[in-house]
C-alpha atoms as a PDB file:
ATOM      1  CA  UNK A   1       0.000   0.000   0.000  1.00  0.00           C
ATOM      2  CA  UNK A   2       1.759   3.571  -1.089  1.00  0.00           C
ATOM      3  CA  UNK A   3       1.191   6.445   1.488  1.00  0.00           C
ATOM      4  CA  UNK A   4      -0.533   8.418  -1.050  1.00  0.00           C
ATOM      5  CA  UNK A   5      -3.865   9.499   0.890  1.00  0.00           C
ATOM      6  CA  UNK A   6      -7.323   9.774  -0.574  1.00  0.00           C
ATOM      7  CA  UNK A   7     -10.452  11.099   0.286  1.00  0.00           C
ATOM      8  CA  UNK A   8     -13.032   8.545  -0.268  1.00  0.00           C
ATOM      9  CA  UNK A   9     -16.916   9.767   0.165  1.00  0.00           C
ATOM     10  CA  UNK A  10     -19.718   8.237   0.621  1.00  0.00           C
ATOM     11  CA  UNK A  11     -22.883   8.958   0.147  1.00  0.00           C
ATOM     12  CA  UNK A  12     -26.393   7.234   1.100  1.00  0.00           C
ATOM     13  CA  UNK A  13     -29.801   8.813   0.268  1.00  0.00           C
ATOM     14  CA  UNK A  14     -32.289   9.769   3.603  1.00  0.00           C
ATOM     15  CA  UNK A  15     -35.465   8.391   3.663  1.00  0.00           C
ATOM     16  CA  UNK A  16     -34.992   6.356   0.485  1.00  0.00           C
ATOM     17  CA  UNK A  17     -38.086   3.563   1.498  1.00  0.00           C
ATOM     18  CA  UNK A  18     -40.043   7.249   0.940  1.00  0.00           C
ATOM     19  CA  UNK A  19     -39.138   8.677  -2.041  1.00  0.00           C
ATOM     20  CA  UNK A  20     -38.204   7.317  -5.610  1.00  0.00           C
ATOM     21  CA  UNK A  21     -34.376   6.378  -6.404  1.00  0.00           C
ATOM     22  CA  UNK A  22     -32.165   9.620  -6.201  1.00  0.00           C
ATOM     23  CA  UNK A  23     -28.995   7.842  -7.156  1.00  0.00           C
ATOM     24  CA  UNK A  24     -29.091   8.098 -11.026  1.00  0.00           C
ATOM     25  CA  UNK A  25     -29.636  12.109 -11.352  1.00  0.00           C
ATOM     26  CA  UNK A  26     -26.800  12.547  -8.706  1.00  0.00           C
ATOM     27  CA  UNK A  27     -24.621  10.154 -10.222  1.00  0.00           C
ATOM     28  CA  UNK A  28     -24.928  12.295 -13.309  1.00  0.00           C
ATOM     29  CA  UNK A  29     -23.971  15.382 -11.707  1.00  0.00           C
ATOM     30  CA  UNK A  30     -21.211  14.057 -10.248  1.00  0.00           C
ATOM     31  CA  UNK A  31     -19.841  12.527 -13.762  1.00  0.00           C
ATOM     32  CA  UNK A  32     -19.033  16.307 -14.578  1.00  0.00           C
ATOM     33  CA  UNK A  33     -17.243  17.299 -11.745  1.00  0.00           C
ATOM     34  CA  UNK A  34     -13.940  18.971 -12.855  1.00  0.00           C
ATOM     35  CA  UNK A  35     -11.036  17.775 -11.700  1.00  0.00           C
ATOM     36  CA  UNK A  36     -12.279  14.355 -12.608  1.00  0.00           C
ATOM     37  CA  UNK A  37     -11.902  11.956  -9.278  1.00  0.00           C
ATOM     38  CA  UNK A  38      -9.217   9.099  -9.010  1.00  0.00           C
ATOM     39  CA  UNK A  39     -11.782   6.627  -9.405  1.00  0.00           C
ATOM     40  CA  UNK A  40     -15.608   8.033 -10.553  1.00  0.00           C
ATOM     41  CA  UNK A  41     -18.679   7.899  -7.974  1.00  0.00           C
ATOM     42  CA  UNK A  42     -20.520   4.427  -8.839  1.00  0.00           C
ATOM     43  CA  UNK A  43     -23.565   2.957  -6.734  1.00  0.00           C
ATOM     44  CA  UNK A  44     -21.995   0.929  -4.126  1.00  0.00           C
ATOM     45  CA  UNK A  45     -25.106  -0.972  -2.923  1.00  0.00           C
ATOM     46  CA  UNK A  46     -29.264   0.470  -2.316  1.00  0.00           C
ATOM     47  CA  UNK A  47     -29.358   4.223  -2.415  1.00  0.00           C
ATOM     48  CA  UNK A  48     -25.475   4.395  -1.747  1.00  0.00           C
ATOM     49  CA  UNK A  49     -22.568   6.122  -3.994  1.00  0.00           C
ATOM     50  CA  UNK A  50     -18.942   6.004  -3.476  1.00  0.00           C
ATOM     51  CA  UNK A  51     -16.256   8.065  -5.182  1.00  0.00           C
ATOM     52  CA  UNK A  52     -12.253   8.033  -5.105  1.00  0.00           C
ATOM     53  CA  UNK A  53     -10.994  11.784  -4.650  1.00  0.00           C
ATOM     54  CA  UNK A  54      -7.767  13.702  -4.617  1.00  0.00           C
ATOM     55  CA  UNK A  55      -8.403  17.350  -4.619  1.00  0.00           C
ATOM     56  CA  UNK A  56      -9.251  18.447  -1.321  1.00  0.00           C
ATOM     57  CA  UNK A  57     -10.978  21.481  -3.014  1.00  0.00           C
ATOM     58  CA  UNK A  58     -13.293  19.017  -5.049  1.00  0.00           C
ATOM     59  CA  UNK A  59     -13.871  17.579  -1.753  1.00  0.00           C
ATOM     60  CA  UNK A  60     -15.582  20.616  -0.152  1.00  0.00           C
ATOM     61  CA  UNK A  61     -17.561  22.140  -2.901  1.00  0.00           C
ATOM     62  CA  UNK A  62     -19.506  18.308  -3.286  1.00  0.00           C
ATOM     63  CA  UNK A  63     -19.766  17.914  -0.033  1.00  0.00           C
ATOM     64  CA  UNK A  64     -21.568  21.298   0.090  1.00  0.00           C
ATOM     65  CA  UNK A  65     -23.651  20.365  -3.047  1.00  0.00           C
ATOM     66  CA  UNK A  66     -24.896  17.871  -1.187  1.00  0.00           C
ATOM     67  CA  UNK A  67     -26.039  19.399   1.940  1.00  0.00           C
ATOM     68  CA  UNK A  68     -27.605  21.802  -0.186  1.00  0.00           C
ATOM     69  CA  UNK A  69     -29.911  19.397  -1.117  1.00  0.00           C
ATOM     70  CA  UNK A  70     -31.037  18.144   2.005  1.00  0.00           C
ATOM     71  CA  UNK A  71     -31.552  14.166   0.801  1.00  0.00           C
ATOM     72  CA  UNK A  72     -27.867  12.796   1.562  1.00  0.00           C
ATOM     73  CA  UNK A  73     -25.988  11.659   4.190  1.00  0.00           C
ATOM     74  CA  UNK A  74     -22.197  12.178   3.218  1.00  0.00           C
ATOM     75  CA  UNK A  75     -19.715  10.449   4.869  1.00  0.00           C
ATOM     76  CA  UNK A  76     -15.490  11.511   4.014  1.00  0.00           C
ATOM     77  CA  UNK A  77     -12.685   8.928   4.932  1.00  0.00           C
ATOM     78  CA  UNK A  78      -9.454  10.331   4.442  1.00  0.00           C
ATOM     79  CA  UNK A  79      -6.183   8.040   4.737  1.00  0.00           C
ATOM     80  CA  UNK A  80      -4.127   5.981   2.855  1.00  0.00           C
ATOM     81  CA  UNK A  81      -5.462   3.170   0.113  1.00  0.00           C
ATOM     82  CA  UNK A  82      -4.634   0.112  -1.395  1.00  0.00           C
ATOM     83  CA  UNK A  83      -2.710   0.987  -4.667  1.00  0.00           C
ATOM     84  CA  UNK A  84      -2.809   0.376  -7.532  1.00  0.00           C
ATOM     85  CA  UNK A  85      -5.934   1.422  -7.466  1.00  0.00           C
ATOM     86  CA  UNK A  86      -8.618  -1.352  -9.333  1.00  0.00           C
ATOM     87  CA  UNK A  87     -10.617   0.462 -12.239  1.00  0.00           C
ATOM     88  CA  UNK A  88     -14.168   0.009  -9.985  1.00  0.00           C
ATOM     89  CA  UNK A  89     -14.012   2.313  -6.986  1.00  0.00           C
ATOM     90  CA  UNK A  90     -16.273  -0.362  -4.733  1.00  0.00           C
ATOM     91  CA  UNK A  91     -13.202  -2.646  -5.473  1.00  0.00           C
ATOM     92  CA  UNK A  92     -11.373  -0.095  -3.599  1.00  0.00           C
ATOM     93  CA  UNK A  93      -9.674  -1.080  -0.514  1.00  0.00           C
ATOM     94  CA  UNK A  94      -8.114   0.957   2.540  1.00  0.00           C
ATOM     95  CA  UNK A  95      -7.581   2.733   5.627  1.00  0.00           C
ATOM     96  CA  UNK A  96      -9.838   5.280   3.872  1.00  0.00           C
ATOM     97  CA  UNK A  97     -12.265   3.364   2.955  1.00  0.00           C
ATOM     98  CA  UNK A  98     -12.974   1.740   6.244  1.00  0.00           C
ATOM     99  CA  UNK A  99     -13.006   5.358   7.495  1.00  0.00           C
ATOM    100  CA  UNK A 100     -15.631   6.704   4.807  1.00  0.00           C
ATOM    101  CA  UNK A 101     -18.038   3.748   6.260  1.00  0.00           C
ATOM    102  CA  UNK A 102     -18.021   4.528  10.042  1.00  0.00           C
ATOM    103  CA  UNK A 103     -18.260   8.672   8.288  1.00  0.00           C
ATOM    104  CA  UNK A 104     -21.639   7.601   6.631  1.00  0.00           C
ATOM    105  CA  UNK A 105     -22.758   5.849   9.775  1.00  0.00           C
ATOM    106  CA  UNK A 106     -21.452   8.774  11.819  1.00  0.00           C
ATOM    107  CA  UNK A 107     -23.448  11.440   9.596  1.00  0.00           C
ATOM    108  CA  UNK A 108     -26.886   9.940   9.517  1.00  0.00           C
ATOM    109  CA  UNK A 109     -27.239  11.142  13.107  1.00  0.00           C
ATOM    110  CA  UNK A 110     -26.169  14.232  12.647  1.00  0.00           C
ATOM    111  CA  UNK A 111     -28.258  17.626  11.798  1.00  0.00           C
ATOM    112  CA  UNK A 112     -25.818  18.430   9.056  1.00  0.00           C
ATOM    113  CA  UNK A 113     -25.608  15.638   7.414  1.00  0.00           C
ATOM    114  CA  UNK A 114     -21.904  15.473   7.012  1.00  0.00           C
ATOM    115  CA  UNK A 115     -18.855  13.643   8.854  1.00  0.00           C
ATOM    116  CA  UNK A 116     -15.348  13.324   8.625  1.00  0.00           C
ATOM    117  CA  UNK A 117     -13.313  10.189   9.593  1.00  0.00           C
ATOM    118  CA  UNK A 118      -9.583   9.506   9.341  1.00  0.00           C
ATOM    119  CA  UNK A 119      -6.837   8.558  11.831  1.00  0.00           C
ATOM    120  CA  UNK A 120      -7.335   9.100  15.654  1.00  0.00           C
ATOM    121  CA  UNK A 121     -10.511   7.729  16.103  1.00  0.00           C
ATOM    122  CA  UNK A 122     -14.130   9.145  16.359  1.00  0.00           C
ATOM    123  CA  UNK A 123     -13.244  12.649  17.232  1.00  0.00           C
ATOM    124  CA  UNK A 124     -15.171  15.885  17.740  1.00  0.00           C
ATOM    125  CA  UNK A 125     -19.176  16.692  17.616  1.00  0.00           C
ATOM    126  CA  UNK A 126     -20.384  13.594  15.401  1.00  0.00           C
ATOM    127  CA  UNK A 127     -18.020  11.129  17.434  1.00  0.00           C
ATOM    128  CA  UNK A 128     -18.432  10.165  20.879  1.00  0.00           C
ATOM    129  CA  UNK A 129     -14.939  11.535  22.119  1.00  0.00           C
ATOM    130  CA  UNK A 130     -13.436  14.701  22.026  1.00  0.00           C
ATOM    131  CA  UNK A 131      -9.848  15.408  21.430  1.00  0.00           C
ATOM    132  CA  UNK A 132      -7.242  14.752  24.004  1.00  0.00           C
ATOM    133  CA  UNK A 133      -5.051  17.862  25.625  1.00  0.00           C
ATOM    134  CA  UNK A 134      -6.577  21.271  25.587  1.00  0.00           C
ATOM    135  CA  UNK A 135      -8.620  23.354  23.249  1.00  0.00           C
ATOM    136  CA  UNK A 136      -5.915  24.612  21.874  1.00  0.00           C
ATOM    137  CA  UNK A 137      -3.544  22.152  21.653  1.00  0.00           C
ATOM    138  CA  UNK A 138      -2.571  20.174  18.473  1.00  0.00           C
ATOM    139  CA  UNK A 139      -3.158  16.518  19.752  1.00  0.00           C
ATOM    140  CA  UNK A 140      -2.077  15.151  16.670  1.00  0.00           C
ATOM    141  CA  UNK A 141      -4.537  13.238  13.876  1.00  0.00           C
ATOM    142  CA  UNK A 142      -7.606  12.866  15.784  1.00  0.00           C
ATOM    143  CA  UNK A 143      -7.603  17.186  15.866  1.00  0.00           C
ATOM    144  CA  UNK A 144      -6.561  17.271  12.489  1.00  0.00           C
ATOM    145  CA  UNK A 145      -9.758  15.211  11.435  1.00  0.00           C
ATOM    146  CA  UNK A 146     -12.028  17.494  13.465  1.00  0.00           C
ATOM    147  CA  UNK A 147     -10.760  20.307  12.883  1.00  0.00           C
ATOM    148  CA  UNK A 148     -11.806  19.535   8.843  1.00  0.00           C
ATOM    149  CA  UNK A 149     -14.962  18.397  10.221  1.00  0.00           C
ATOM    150  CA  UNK A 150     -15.292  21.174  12.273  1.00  0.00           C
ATOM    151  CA  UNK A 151     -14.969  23.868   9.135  1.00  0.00           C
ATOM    152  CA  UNK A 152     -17.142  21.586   6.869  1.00  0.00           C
ATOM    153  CA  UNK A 153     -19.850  21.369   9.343  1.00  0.00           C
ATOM    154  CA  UNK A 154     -19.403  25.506   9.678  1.00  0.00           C
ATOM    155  CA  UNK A 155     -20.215  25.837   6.282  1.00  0.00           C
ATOM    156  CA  UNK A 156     -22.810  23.409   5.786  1.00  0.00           C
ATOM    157  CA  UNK A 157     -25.149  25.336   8.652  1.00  0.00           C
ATOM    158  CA  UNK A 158     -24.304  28.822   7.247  1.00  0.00           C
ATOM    159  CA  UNK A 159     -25.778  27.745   3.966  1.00  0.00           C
ATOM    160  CA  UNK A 160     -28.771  26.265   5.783  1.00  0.00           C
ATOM    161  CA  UNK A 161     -29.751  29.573   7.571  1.00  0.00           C
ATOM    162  CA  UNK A 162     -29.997  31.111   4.271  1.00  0.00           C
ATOM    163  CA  UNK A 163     -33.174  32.713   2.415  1.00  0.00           C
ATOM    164  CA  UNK A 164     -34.305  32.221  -0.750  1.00  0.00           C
ATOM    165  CA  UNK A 165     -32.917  35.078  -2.423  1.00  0.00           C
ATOM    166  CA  UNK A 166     -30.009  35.016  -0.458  1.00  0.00           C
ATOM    167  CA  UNK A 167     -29.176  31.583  -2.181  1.00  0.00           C
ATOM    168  CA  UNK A 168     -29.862  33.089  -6.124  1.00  0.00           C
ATOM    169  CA  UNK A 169     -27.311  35.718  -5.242  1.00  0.00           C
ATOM    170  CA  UNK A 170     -24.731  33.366  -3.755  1.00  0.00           C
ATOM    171  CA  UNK A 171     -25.272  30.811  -6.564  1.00  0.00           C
ATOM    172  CA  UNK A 172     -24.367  33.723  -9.356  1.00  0.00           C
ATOM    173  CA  UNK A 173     -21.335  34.934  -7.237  1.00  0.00           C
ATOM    174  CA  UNK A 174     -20.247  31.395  -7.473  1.00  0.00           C
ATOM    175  CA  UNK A 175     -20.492  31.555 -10.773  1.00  0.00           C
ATOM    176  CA  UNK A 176     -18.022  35.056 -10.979  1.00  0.00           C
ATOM    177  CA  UNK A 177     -20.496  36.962 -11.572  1.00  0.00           C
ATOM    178  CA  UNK A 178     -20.368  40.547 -10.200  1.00  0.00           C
ATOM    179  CA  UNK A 179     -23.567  42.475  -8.582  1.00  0.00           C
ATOM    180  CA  UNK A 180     -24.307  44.434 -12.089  1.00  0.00           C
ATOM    181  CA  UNK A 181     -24.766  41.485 -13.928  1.00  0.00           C
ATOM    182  CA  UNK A 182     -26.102  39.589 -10.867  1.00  0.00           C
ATOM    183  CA  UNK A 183     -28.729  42.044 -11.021  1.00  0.00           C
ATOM    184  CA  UNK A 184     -29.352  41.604 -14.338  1.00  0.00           C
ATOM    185  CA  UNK A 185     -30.623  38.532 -13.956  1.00  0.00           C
ATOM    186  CA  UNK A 186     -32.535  38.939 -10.473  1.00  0.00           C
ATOM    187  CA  UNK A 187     -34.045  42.060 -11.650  1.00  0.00           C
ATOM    188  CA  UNK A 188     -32.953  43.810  -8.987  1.00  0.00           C
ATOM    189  CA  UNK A 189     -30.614  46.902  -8.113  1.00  0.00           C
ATOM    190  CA  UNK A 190     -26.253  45.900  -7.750  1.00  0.00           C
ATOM    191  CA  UNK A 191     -27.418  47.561  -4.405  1.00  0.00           C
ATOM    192  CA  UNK A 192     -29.902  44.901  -3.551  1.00  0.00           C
ATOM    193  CA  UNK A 193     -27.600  41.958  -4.991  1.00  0.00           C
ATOM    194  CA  UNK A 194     -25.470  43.533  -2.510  1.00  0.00           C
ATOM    195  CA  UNK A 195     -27.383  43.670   0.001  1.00  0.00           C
ATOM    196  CA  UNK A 196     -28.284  40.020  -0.410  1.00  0.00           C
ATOM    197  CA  UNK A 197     -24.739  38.601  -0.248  1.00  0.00           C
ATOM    198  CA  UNK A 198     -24.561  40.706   3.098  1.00  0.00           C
ATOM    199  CA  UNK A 199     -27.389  38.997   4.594  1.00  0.00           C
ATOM    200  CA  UNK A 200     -25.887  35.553   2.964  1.00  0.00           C
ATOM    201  CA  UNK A 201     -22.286  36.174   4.562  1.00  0.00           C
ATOM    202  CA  UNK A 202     -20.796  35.355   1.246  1.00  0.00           C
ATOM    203  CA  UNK A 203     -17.964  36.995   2.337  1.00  0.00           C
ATOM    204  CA  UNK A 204     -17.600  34.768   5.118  1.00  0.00           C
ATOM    205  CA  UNK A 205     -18.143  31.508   2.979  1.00  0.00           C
ATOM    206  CA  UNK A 206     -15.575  32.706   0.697  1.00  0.00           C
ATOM    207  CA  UNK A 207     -12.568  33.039   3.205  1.00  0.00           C
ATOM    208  CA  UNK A 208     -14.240  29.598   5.042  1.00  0.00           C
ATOM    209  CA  UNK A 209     -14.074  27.228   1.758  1.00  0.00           C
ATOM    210  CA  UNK A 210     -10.458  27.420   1.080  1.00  0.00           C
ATOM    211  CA  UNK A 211     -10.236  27.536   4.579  1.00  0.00           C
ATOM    212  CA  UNK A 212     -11.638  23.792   4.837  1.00  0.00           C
ATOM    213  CA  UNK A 213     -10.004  22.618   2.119  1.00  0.00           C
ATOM    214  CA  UNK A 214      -6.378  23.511   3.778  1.00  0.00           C
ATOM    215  CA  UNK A 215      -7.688  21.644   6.661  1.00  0.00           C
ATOM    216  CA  UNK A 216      -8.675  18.703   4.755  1.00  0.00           C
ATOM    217  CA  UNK A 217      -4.974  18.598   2.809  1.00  0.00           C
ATOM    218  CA  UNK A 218      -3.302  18.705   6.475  1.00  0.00           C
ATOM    219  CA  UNK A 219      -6.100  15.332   7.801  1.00  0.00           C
ATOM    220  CA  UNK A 220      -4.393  13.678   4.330  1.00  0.00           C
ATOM    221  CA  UNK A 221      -0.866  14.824   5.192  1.00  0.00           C
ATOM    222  CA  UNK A 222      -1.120  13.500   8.503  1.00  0.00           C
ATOM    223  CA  UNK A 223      -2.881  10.190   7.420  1.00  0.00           C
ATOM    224  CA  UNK A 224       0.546   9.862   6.133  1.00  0.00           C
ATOM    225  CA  UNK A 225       2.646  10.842   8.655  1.00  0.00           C
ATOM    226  CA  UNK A 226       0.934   8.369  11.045  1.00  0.00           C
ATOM    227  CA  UNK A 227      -0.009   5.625   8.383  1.00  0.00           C
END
């Protein structure tokens, strides 16, 4: 096995005995993610998907996509893998795949929706532990895992408590657009596209996502270091 980490997530629909079969429509959303993953997202068993990631970026904007939508539990396992990797991600074997299963478990009993698992054990708010030492002391992979968590989990309720509008106007900021032509297509003022990325805390999400994605990159790093 190479010390290369991976993230591997997981993903399992809510209330799937309720509702029809989610898992084709999301499985062709996630076929145009860009980067591509290591391995692509393929239904692992029921209303479950599985992908092979390297791009700790990637990581946080599906993760987000996700919560958005309100119907998935996603689980992230970050840690070393069996390698070469095999063409089929569910052939996939790992420290970080065994961690992406207790992450699903660990998420469907959570508000968010969203968990984080790696070396160190079940650390932080969807875990039963917290980490060892102090609040502010580094306590080695089980803080580097929640610490991702934690930021992931930050972000997932900001975009929760948002309104309607609030959303349109964050959705065409993601898309670089400014507040002229954001207006444009809200039919609103710059002013009140303005006003609604204010109210949004776009601002804050902006600093917050790169934010989480360092923090995921340093879980991989030391997935390595203690591999």
């Amino acid at each position: 096995m190479e010390d290369r980490p991976a993230f591997i997530l997981t993903v399992d629909q809510r209330g799937s005995r309720r509702a029809e079969d989610a898992v084709p429509a999301l499985l062709e959303r996630l076929a145009r993610l860009a980067p591509q993953p290591l391995r692509p997202f393929e239904r692992t068993a029921g209303d479950e998907v599985q992908g092979v990631l390297d791009d700790p970026v990637v990581v946080v904007a599906v993760v987000l996509a996700l919560a958005d939508e309100g119907r998935w539990s996603t689980g992230v396992g970050v840690g070393p893998v069996r390698r070469p990797l095999p063409a089929s991600t569910r052939a996939g074997a790992g420290p970080a795949f065994e961690a992406a299963r207790a992450a699903v478990t660990a998420a469907k009993g959570v508000r968010e929706g969203v968990a984080l698992r790696g070396p160190g054990g079940p650390d932080g708010p969807s875990g039963t532990d917290g980490p060892p030492g102090g609040p502010l002391e580094d306590a080695g992979p089980g803080t580097a895992v929640l610490d991702a968590e934690t930021a992931l989990l930050l972000l997932v309720g900001l975009r929760a408590r948002r309104s309607g509008p609030g959303r349109e106007a964050v959705a065409l900021a993601e898309r670089g657009l400014g507040p002229r032509e954001a207006a444009q297509h809200l039919g609103v003022s710059p002013q009140a596209v303005s006003q609604r990325l204010r109210a949004a805390a776009w601002s804050a999400e902006e600093r917050t996502r790169p934010l989480a994605a360092r923090l995921l990159a340093r879980a991989a790093r030391t997935a390595v270091e203690t591999a």
